[in-house]
Protein backbone atom coordinates (compact mmCIF):
# COMPACT_ATOMS: atom_id res chain seq x y z
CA UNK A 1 3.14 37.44 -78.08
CA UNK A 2 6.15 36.85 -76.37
CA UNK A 3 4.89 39.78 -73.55
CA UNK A 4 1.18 37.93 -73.16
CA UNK A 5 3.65 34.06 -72.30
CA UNK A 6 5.50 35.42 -70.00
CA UNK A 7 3.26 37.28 -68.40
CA UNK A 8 0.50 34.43 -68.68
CA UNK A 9 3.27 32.51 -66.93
CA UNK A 10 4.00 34.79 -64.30
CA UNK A 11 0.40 34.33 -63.07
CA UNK A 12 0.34 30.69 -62.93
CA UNK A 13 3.21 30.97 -60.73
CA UNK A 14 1.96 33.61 -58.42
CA UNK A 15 -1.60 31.88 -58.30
CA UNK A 16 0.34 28.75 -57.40
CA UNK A 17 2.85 29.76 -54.65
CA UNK A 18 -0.83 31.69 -53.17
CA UNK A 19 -2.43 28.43 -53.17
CA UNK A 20 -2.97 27.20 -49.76
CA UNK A 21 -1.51 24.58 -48.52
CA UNK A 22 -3.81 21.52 -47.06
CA UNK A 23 -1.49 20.10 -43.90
CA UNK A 24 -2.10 16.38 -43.49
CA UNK A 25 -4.15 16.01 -40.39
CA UNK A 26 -2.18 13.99 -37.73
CA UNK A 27 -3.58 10.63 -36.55
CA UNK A 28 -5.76 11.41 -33.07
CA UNK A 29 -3.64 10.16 -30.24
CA UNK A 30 -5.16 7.10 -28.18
CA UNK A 31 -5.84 8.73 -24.72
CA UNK A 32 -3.91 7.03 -21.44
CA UNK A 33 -4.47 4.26 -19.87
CA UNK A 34 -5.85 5.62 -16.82
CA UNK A 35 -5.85 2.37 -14.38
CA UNK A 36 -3.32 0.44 -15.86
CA UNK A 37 -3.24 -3.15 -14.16
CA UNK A 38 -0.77 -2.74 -10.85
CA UNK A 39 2.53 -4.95 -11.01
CA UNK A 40 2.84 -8.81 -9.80
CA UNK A 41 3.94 -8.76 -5.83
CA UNK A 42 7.49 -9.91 -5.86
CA UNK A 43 7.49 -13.70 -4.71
CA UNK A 44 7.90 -14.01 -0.91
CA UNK A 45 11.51 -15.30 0.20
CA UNK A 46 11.39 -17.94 2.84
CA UNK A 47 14.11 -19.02 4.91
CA UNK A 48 15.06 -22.32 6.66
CA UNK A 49 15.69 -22.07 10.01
CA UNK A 50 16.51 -24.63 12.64
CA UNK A 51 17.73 -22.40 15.27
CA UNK A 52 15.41 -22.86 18.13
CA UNK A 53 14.40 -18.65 20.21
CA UNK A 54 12.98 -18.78 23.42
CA UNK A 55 10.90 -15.79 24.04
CA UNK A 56 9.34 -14.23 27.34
CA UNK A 57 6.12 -13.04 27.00
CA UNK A 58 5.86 -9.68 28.39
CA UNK A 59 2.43 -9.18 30.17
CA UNK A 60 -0.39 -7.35 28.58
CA UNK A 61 -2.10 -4.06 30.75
CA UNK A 62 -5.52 -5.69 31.34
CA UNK A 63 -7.64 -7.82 33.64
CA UNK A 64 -7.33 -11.32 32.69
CA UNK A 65 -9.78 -14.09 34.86
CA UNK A 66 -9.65 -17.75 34.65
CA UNK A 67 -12.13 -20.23 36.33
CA UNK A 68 -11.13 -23.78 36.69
CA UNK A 69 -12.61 -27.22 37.97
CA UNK A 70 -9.79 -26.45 41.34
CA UNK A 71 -10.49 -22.93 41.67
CA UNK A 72 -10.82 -19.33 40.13
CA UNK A 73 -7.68 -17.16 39.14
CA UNK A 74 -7.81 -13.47 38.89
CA UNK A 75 -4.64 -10.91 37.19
CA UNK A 76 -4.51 -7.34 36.56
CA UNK A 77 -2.07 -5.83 35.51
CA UNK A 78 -2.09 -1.58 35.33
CA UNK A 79 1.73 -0.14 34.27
CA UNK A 80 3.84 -1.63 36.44
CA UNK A 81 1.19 -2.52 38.86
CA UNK A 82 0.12 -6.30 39.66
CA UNK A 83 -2.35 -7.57 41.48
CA UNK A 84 -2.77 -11.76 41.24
CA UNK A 85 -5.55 -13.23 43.10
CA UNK A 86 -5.76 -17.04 43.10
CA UNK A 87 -8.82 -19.37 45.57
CA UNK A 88 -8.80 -22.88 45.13
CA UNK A 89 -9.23 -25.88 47.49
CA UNK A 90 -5.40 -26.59 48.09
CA UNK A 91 -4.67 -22.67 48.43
CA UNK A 92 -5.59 -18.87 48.87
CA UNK A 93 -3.07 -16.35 47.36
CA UNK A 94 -2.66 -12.76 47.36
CA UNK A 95 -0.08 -10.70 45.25
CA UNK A 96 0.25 -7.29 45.04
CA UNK A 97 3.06 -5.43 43.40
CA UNK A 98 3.94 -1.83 42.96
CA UNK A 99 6.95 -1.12 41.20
């Protein structure tokens, strides 16, 4: 009898350490954000400034015509070509320059 326990108990334990083992199924993982919102622009720093800049404005390449109650102005400038026309009452101008 002693033969049948043992060996009754040596097949519970082999039919056990067969069983197969269920794995816990892992919890899906979210998917990424794929347009996440964009940061906040850094705040603009101003500064004070009394200092007063005097600039010279460098001439544009370009025909540039004006027409006034005394007269009619014509510039063109091309590189370092000028050509400034001005008619009026008081006066008739040429200037040409070729540098």
């Amino acid at each position: 009898m002693k033969k049948v326990l043992i060996m009754a108990g040596f097949a519970l334990l082999l039919m056990a350490s067969c069983k197969k083992k269920e794995e816990p199924v892992p919890q899906p993982v979210p998917p990424p954000v794929e347009d996440p919102a964009p940061p906040p622009a850094p705040e603009p720093q101003v500064k004070k400034t009394t200092a007063v800049t005097t600039t010279t404005e460098e001439e544009k390449d370009g025909t540039s015509v004006s027409i006034g109650s005394d007269g009619i102005s014509v510039k063109n400038k091309k590189g370092e070509n000028k050509n400034n026309i001005t008619i009026s009452k008081k006066k008739t101008e040429v200037e040409i320059k070729k540098e």
